[in-house]
Protein backbone atom coordinates (compact mmCIF):
# COMPACT_ATOMS: atom_id res chain seq x y z
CA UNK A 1 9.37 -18.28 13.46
CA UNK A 2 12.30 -16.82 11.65
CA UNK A 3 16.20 -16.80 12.09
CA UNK A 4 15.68 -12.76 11.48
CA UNK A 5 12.97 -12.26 14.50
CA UNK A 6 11.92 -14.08 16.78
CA UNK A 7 8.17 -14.46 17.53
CA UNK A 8 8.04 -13.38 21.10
CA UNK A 9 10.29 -9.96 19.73
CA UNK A 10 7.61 -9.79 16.41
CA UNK A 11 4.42 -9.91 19.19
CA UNK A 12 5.93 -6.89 21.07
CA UNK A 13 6.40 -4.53 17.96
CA UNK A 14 3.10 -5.64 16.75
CA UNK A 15 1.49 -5.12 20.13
CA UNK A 16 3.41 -1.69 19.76
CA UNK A 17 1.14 -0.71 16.89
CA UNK A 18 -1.10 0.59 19.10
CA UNK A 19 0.85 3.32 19.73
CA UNK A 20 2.23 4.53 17.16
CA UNK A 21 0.83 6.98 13.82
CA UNK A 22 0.95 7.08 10.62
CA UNK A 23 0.87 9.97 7.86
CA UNK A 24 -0.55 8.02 4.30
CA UNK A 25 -0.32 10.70 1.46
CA UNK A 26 -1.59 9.61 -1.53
CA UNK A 27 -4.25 8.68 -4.04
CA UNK A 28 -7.55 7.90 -2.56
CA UNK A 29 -9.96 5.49 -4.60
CA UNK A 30 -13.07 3.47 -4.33
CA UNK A 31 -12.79 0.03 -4.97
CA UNK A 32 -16.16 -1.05 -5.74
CA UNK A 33 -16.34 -5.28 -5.95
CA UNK A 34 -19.71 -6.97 -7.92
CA UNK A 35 -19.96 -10.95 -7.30
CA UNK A 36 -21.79 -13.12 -9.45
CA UNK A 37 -21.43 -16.54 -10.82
CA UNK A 38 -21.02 -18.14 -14.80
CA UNK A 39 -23.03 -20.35 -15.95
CA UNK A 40 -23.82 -19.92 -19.66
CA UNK A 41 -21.73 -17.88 -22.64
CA UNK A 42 -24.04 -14.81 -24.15
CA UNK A 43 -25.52 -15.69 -27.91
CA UNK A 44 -24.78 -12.41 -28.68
CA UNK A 45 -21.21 -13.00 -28.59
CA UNK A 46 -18.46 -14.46 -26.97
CA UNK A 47 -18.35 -13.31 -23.66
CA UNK A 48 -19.72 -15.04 -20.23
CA UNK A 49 -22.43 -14.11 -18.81
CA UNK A 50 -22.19 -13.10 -15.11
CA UNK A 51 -25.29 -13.49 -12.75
CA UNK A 52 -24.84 -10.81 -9.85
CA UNK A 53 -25.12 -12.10 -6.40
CA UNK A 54 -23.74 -8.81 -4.36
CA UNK A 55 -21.76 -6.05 -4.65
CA UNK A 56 -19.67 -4.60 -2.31
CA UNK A 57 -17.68 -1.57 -1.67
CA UNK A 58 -14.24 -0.91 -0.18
CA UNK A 59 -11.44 1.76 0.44
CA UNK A 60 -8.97 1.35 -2.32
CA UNK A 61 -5.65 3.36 -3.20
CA UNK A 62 -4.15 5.31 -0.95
CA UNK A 63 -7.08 4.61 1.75
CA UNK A 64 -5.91 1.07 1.48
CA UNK A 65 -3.30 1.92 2.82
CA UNK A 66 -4.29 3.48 5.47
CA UNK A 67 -7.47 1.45 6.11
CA UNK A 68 -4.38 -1.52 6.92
CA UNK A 69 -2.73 0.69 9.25
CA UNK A 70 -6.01 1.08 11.03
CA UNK A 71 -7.18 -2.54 11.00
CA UNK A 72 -3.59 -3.66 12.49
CA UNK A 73 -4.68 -1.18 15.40
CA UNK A 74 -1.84 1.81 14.35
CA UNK A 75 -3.72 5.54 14.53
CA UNK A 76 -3.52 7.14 11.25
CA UNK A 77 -4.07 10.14 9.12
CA UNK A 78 -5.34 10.22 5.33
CA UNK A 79 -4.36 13.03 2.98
CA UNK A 80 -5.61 12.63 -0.67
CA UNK A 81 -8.27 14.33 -2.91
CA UNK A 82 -12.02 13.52 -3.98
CA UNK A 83 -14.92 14.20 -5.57
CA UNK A 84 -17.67 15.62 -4.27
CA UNK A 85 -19.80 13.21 -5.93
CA UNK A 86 -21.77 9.92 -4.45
CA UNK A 87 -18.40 7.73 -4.71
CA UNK A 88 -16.47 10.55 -2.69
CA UNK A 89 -19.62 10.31 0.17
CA UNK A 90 -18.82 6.76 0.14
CA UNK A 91 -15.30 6.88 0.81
CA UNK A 92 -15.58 9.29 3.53
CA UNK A 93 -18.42 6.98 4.84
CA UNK A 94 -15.86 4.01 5.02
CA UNK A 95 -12.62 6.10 6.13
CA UNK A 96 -15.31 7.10 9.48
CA UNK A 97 -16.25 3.54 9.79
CA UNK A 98 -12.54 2.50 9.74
CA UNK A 99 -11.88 5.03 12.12
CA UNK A 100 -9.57 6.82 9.91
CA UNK A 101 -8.94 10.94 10.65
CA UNK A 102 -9.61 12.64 6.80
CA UNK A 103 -9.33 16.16 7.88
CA UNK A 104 -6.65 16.25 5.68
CA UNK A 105 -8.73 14.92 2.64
CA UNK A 106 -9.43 17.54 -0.49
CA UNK A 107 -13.04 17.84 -1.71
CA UNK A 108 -12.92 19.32 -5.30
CA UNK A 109 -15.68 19.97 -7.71
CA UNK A 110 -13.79 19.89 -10.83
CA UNK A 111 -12.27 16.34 -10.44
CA UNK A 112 -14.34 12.70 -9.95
CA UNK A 113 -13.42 10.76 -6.99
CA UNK A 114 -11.05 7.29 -8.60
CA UNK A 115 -13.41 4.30 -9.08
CA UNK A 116 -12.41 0.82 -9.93
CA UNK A 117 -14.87 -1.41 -10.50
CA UNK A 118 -14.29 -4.95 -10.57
CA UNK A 119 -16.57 -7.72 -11.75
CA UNK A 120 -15.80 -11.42 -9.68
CA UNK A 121 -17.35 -14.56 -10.42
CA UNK A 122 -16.35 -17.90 -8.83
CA UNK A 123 -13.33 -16.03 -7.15
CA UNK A 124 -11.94 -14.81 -10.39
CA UNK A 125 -11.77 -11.20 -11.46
CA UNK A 126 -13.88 -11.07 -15.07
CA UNK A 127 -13.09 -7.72 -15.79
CA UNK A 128 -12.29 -4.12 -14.26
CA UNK A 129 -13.33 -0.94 -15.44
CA UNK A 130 -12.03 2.28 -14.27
CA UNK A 131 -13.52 5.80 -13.78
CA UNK A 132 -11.39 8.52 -12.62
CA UNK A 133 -9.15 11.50 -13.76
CA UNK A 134 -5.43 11.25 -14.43
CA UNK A 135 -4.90 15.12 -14.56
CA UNK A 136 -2.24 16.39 -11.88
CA UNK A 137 -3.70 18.43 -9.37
CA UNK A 138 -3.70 22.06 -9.58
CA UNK A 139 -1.15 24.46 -7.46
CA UNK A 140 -4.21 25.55 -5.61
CA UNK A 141 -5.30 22.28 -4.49
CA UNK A 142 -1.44 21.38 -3.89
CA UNK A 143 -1.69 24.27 -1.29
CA UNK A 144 -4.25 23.12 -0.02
CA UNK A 145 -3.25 19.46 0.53
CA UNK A 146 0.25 20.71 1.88
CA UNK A 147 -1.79 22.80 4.55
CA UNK A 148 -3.83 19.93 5.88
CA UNK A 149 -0.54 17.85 5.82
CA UNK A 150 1.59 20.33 7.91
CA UNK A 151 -1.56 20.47 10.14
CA UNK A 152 -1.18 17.00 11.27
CA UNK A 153 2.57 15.96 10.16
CA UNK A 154 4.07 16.65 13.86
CA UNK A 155 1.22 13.68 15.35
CA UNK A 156 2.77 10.93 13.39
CA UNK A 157 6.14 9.08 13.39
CA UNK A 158 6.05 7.38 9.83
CA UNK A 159 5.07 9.21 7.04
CA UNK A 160 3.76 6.75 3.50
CA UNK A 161 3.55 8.43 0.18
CA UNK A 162 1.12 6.01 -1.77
CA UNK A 163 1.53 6.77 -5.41
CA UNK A 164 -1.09 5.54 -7.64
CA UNK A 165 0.01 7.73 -10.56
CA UNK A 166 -3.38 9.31 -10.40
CA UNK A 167 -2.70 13.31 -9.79
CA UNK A 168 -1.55 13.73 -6.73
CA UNK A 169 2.15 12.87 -6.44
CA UNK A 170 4.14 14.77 -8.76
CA UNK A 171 7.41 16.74 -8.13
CA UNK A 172 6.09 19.86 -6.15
CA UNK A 173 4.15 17.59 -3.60
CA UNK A 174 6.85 14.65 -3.20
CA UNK A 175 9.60 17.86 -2.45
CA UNK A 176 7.36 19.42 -0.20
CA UNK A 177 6.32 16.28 1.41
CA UNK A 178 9.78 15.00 1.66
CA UNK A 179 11.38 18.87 3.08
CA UNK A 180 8.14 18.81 5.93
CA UNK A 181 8.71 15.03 7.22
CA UNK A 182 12.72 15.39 7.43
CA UNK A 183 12.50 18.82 9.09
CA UNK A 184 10.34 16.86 11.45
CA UNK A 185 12.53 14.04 11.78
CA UNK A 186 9.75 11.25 10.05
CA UNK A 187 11.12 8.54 8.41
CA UNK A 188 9.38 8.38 5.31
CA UNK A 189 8.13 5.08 3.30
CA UNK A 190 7.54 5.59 -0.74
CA UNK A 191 5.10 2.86 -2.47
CA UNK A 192 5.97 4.06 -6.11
CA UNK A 193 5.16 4.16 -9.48
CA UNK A 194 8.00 3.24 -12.18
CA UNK A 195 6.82 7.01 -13.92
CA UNK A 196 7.73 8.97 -10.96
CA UNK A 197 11.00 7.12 -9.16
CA UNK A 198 12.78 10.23 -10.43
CA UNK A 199 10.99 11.82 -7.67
CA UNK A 200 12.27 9.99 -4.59
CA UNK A 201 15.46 11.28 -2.60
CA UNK A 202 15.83 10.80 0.78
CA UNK A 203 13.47 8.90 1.37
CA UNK A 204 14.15 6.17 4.06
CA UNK A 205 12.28 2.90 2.39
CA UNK A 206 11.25 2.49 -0.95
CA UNK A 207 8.90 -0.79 -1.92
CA UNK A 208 8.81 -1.33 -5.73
CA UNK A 209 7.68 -4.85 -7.22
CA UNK A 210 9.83 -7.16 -9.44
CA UNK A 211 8.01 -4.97 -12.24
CA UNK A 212 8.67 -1.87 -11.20
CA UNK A 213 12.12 -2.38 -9.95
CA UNK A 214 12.94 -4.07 -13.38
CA UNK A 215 11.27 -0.89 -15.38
CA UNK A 216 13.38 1.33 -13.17
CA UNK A 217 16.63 -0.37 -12.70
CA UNK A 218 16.44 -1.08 -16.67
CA UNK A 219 17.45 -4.62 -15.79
CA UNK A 220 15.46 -7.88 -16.45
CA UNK A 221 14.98 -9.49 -13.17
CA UNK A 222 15.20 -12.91 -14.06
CA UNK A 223 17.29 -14.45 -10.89
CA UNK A 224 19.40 -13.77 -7.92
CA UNK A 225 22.20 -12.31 -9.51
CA UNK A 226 19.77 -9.48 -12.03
CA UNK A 227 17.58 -8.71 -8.90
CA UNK A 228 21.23 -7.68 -6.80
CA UNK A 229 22.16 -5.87 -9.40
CA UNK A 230 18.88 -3.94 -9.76
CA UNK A 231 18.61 -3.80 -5.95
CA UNK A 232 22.01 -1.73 -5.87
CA UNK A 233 21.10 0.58 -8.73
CA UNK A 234 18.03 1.84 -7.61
CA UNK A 235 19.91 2.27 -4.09
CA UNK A 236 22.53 4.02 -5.75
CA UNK A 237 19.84 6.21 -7.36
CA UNK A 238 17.22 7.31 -4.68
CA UNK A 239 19.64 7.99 -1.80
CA UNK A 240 17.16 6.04 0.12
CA UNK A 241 18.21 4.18 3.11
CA UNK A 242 16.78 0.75 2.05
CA UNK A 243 14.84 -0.42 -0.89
CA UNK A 244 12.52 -3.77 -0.65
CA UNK A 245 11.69 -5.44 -4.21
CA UNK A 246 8.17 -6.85 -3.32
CA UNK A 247 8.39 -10.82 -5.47
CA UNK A 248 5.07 -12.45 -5.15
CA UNK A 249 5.24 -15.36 -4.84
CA UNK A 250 9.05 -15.38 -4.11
CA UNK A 251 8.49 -13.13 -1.38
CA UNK A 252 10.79 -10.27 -0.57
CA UNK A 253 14.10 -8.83 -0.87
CA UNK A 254 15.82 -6.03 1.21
CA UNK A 255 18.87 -4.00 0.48
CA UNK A 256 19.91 -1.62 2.91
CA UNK A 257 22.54 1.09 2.50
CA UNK A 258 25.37 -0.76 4.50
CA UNK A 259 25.30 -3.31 1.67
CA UNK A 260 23.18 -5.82 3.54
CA UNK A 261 20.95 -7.89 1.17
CA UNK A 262 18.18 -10.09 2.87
CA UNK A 263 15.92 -12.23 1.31
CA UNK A 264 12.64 -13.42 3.10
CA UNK A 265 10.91 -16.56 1.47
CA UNK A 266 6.93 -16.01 1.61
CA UNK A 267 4.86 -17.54 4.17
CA UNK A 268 1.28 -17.44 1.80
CA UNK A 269 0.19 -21.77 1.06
CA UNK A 270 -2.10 -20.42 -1.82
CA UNK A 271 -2.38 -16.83 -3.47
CA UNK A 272 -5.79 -16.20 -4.51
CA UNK A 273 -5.78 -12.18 -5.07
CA UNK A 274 -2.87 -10.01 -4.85
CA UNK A 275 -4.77 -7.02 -5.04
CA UNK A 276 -4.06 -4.29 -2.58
CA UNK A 277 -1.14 -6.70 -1.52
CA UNK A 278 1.39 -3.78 -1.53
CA UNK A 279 -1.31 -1.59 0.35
CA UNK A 280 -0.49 -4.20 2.96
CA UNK A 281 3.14 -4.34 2.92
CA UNK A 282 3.72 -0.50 3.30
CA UNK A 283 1.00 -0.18 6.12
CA UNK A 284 2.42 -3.19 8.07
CA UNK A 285 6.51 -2.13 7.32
CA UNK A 286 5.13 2.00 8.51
CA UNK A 287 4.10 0.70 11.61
CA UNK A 288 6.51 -1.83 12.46
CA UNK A 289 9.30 1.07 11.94
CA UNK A 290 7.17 3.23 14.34
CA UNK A 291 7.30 0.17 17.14
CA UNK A 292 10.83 0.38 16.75
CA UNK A 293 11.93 -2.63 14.35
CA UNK A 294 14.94 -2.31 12.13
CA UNK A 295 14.62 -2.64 8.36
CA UNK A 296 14.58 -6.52 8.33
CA UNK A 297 12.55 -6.68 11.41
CA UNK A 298 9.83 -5.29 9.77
CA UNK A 299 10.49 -6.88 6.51
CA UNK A 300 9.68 -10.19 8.29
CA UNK A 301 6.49 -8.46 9.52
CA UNK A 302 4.81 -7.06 6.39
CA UNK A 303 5.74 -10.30 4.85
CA UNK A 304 3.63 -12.62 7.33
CA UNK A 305 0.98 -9.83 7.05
CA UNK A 306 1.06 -9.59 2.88
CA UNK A 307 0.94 -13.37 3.23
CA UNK A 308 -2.74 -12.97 4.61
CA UNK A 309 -3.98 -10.87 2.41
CA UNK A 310 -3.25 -12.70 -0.98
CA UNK A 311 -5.00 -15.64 0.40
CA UNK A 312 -8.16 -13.25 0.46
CA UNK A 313 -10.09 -12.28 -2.74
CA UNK A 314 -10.67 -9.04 -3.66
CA UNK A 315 -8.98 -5.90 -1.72
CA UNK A 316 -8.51 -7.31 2.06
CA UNK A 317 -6.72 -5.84 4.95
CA UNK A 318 -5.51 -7.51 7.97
CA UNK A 319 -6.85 -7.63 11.57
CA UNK A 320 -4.50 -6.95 14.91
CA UNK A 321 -5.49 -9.71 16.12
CA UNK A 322 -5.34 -12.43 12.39
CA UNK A 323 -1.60 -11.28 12.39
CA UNK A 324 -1.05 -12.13 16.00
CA UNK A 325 -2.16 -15.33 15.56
CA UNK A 326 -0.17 -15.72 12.20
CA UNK A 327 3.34 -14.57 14.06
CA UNK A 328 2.33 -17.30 17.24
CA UNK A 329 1.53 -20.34 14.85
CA UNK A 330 4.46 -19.53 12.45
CA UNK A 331 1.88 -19.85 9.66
CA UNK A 332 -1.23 -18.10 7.99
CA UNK A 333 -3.97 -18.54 10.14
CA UNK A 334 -7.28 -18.06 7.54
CA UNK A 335 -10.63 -16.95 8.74
């Protein structure tokens, strides 16, 4: 399967994930999906004209995240806010079906519950629109997110900070976050946003993209040698443990804090969608360092599993038992 892991090793952390918990802090969204099909350009100007078919919704953000840690069989616990509006009904609707434990999840009045809407016709995304509020959360509703976080932060081994750049990560609730999981001895997993890297130290994993390790790094990532370099600045600045640059197409790079770099080639034929790719990556890496896998371990992992999900259109997770069969043939098995 891979000079890094072999498969029999990857089936036993994987059928580990059944035992082990997750912590995804975060921004919680709706991802709402309409389908239709093209077949004629409006005469009132020049813009196609799309023909719905369905429409679909799905957990998005944050509850990505942790709708992947479910799906790949891991227990896990959602902290975010919402609205109480009809989109925040639905996302509590689909974190129950998923089997997902909300009791940390903020209902607020004041503040509408993130929607992105995207319109999909003939398996290409037309357009997206977005309602939602970029505001930061208030001190009070800080408090109140810590308290449902300490309530269930001594259940879990891995704890995910999914940062949308939507509210709710900023400085106060990344330091508190960060002081709660180390005094309870949880690694802790950061999927970032370029406008907030400031905010992570100590943290034991770090996932940016080419783009957001390029932004951060302030250097162009344009081959091996610019993506070491930025690898070992952004190392040098978080105090993290290990940072993985997330590459598309190119797949993955890891550089851990005993200078060990480690590039992993993707496994994905034919990418289709990358959304909610990264959603993928962090759930699969969380749970694979709760099974007990080292850094590259579960690098190899969330690689096979991310190279599921792009071949999927429109935000996907993946099954137990799809990335089982992936890690046996050596290749992505589609459904």
């Amino acid at each position: 399967m891979n000079r890094i892991l072999p498969v029999e090793k990857a089936k036993e952390y994987v059928v580990n994930f059944k035992n082990s918990r997750v912590l995804v802090v975060g921004d919680v969204m709706l991802d709402h999906f309409i389908w239709g099909k093209v077949e004629r350009i409006s005469p009132e100007a020049p813009v196609p004209v799309v023909e719905v078919t369905s429409d679909s919704m799905m957990l998005g953000g944050s509850a990505n995240v942790a709708s992947n840690v479910s799906s790949l069989g891991g227990k896990v616990y959602l902290a975010g806010v919402i609205g109480k509006d009809s989109a925040g009904r639905e996302v509590e609707k689909l974190l129950k079906a998923h089997s997902i434990d909300y009791s940390a999840l903020i209902r607020k009045n004041d503040r509408p519950t993130s929607v992105k809407t995207r319109i999909v016709a003939h398996n290409q995304q037309v357009v997206r629109f977005d309602r939602e509020s970029l505001d930061s959360i208030d001190k009070d509703v800080i408090g109140e997110l810590l308290e449902g976080i300490k309530g269930c932060i001594d259940n879990v081994d891995v704890v995910v900070i999914s940062d949308y750049a939507k509210g709710v990560v900023g400085k106060e609730m990344v330091g508190e976050v960060v002081r709660l999981s180390q005094a309870s001895g949880k690694m802790i997993i950061v999927d970032p946003k370029v406008k907030h890297f400031y905010l992570y130290n100590g943290i034991t994993l770090i996932t940016p993209n080419t783009f957001e390790a390029s932004k951060t790094s302030g250097v162009d990532i344009r081959d091996e040698e610019s993506l070491k370099e930025a690898g070992k600045i952004l190392l040098e600045r978080s105090d993290s443990k290990a940072i993985l640059i997330t590459r598309g197409e190119h797949g993955m790079t890891l550089f851990e804090r005993d200078g060990n770099i480690t590039h992993i080639p993707t496994v994905a034929k034919e990418v289709y969608d990358v959304t909610g790719a990264g959603d993928t990556v962090v759930a699969a890496f969380a749970l694979s360092l709760a099974s007990g896998a080292a850094f590259r371990e579960a690098a190899v992992i969330a690689n096979y599993a991310a190279g599921i999900v792009v071949g999927e259109v429109g935000t996907a997770t993946v099954s137990f038992r799809r990335l089982m069969d992936t890690l046996k043939n050596g290749r992505i098995v589609r459904s």
